[in-house]
N, C-alpha and C. Protein backbone atom coordinates (compact mmCIF):
# COMPACT_ATOMS: atom_id res chain seq x y z
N UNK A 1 -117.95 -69.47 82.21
CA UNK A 1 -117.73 -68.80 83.48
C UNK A 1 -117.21 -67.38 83.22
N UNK A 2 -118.02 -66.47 84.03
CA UNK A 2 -117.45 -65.26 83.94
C UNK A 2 -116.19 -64.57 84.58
N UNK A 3 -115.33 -64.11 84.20
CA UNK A 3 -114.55 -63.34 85.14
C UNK A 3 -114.24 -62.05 84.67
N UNK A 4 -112.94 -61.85 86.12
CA UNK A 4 -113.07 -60.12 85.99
C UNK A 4 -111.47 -59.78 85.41
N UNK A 5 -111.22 -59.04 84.63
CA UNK A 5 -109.70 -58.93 84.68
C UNK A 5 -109.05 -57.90 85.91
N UNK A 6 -110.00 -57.84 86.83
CA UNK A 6 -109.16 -57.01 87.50
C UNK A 6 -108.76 -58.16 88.80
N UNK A 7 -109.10 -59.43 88.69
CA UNK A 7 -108.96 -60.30 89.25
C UNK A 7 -107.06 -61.07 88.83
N UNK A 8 -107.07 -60.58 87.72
CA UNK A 8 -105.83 -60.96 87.14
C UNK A 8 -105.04 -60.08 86.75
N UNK A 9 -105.10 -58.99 86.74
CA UNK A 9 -104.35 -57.68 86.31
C UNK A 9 -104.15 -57.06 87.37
N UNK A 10 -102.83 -56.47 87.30
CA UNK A 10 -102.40 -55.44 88.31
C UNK A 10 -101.65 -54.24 87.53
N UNK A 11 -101.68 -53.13 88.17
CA UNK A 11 -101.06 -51.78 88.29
C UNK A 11 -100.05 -51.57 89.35
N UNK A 12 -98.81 -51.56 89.40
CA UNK A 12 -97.42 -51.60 90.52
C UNK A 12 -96.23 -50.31 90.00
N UNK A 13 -96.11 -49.23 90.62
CA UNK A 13 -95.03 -48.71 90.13
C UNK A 13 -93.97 -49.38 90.13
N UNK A 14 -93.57 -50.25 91.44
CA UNK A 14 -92.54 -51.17 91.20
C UNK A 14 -92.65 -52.12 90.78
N UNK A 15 -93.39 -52.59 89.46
CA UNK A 15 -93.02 -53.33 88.58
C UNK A 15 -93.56 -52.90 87.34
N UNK A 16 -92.57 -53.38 86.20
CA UNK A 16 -92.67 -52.82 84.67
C UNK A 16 -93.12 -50.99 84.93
N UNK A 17 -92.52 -50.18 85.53
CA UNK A 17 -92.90 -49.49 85.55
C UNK A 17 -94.38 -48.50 85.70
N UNK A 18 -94.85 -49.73 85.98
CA UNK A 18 -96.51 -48.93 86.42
C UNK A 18 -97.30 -49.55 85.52
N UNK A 19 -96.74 -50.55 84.28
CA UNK A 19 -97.44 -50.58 83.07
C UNK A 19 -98.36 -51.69 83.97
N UNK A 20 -99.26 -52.29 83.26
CA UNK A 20 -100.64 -53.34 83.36
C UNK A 20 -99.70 -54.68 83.33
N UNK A 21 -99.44 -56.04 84.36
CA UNK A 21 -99.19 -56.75 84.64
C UNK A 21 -99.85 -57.93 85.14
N UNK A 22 -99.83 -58.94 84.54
CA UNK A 22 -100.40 -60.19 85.55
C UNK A 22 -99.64 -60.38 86.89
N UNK A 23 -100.98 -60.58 87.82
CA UNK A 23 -100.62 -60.76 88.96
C UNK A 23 -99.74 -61.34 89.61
N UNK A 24 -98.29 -61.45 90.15
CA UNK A 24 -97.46 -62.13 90.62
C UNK A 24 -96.48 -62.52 89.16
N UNK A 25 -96.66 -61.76 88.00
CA UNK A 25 -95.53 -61.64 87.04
C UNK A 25 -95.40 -60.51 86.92
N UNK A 26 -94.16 -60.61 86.13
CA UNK A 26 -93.10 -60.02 84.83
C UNK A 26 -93.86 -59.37 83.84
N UNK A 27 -95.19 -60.27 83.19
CA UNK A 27 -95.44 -60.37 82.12
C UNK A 27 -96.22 -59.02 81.66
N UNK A 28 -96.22 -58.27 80.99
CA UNK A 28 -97.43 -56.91 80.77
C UNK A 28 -98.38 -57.59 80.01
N UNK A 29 -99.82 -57.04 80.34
CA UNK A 29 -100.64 -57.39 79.12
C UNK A 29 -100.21 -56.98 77.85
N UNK A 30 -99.64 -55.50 77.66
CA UNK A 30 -99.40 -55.11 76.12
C UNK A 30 -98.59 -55.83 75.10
N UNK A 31 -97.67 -56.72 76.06
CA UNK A 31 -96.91 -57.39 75.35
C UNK A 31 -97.77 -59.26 75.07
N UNK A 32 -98.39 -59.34 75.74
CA UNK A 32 -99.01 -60.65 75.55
C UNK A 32 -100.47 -60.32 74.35
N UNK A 33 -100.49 -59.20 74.28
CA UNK A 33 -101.57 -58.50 73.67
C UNK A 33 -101.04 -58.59 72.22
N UNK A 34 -99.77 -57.86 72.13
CA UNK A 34 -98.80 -57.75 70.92
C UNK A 34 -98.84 -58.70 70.84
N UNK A 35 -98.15 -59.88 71.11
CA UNK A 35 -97.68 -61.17 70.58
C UNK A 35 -98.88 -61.92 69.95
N UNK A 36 -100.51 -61.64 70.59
CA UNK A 36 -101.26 -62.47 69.72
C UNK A 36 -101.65 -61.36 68.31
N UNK A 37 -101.78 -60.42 68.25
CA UNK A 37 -102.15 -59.50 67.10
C UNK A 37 -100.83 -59.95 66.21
N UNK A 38 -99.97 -60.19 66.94
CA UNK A 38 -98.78 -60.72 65.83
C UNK A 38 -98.68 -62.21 65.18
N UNK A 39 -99.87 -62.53 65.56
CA UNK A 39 -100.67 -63.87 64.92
C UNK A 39 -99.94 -65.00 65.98
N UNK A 40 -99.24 -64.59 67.60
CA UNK A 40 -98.84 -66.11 68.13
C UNK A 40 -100.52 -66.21 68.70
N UNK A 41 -100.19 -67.88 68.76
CA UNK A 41 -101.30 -68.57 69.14
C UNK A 41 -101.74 -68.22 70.63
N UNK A 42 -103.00 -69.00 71.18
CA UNK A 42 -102.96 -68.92 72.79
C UNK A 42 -101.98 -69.97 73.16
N UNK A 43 -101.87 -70.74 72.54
CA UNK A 43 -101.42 -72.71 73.05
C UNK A 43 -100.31 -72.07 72.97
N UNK A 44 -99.58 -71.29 71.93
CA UNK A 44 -98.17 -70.87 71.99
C UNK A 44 -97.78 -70.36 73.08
N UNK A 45 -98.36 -69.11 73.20
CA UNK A 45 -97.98 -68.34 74.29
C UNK A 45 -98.29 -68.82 76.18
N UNK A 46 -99.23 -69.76 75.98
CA UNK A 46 -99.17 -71.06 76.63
C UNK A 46 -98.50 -72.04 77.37
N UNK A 47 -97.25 -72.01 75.94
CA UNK A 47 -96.28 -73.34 76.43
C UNK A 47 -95.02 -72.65 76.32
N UNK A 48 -95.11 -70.98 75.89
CA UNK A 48 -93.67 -70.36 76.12
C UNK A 48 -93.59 -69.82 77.27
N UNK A 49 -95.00 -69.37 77.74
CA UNK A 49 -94.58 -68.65 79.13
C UNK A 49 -95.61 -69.39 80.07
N UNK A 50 -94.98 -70.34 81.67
CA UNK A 50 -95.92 -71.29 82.10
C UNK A 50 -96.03 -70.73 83.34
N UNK A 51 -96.21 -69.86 83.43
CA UNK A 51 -97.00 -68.82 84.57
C UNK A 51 -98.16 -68.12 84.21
N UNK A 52 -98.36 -68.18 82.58
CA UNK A 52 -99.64 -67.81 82.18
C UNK A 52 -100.74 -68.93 82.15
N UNK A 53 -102.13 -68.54 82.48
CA UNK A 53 -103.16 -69.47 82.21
C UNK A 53 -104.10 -69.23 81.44
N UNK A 54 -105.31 -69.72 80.60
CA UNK A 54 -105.88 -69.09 79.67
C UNK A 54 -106.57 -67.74 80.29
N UNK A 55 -107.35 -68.19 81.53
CA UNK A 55 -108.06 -67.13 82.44
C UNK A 55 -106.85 -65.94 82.30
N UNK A 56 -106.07 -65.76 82.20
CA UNK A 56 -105.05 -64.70 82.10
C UNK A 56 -105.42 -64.00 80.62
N UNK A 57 -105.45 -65.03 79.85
CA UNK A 57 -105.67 -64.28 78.14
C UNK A 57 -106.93 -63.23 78.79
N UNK A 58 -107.70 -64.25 78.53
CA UNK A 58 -108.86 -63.73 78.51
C UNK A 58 -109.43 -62.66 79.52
N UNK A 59 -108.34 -62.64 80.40
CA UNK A 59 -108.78 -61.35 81.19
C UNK A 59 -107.81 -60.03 80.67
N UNK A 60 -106.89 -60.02 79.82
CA UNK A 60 -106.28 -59.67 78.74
C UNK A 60 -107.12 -58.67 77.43
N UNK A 61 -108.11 -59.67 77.07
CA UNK A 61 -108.68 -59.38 76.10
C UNK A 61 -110.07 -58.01 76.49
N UNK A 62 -110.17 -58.65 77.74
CA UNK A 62 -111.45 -58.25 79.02
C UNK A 62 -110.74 -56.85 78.85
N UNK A 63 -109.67 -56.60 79.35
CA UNK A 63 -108.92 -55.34 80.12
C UNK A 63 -109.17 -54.51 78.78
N UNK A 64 -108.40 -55.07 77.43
CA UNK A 64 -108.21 -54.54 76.30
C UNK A 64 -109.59 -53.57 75.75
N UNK A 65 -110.65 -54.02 76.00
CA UNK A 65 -111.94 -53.87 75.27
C UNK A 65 -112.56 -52.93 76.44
N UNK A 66 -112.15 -52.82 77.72
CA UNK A 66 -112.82 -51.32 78.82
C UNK A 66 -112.02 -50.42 78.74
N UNK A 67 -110.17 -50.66 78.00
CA UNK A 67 -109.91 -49.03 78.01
C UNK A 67 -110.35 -48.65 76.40
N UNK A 68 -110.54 -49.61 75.69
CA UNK A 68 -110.84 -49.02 74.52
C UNK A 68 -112.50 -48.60 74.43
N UNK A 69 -113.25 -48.93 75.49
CA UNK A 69 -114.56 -48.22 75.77
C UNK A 69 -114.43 -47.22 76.80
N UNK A 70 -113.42 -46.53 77.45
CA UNK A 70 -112.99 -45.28 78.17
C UNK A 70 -113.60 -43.88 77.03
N UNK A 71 -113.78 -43.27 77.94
CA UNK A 71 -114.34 -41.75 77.49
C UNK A 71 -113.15 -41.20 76.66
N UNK A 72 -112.07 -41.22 76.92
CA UNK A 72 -111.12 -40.37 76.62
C UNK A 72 -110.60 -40.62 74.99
N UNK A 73 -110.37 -39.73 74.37
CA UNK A 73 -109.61 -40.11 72.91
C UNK A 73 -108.30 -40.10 72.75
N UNK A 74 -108.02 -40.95 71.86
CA UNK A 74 -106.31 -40.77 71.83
C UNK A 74 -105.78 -39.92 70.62
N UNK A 75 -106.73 -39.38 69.98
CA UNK A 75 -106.69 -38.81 68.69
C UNK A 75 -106.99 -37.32 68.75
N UNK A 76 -106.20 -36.69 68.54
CA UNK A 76 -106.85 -35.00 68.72
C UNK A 76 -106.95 -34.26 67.44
């Protein structure tokens, strides 16, 4: 099944400061992003935080891979 991460992601100045958030959390993607590049599992991050669902990863991973196909460089 396909989905969208913009179905699960939000942008809020009043919350985390504007950063990229799952919908109706706390949680930022960058930090759920970090935690798996830091080798935690999905099942981990899973059963530590139970407001996340996999559809959340994976719209995570979704989000991760369209700003890193954005026009713009981060490198000058």
């Amino acid at each position: 099944m396909k989905i969208k991460w913009q179905d699960y992601i939000e942008e809020r100045k009043d919350v985390m400061v504007g950063k990229p958030t799952f919908k109706g959390t706390r949680l930022t993607v960058e930090f759920i992003l970090k935690q798996l590049g830091a080798g935690m599992t999905q099942q981990e991050l899973l059963a530590q935080y139970p407001t996340l669902e996999p559809d959340h990863l994976r719209a995570a991973m979704l989000y991760a891979a369209d700003v890193v196909t954005m026009d713009q460089s981060i490198y000058q």
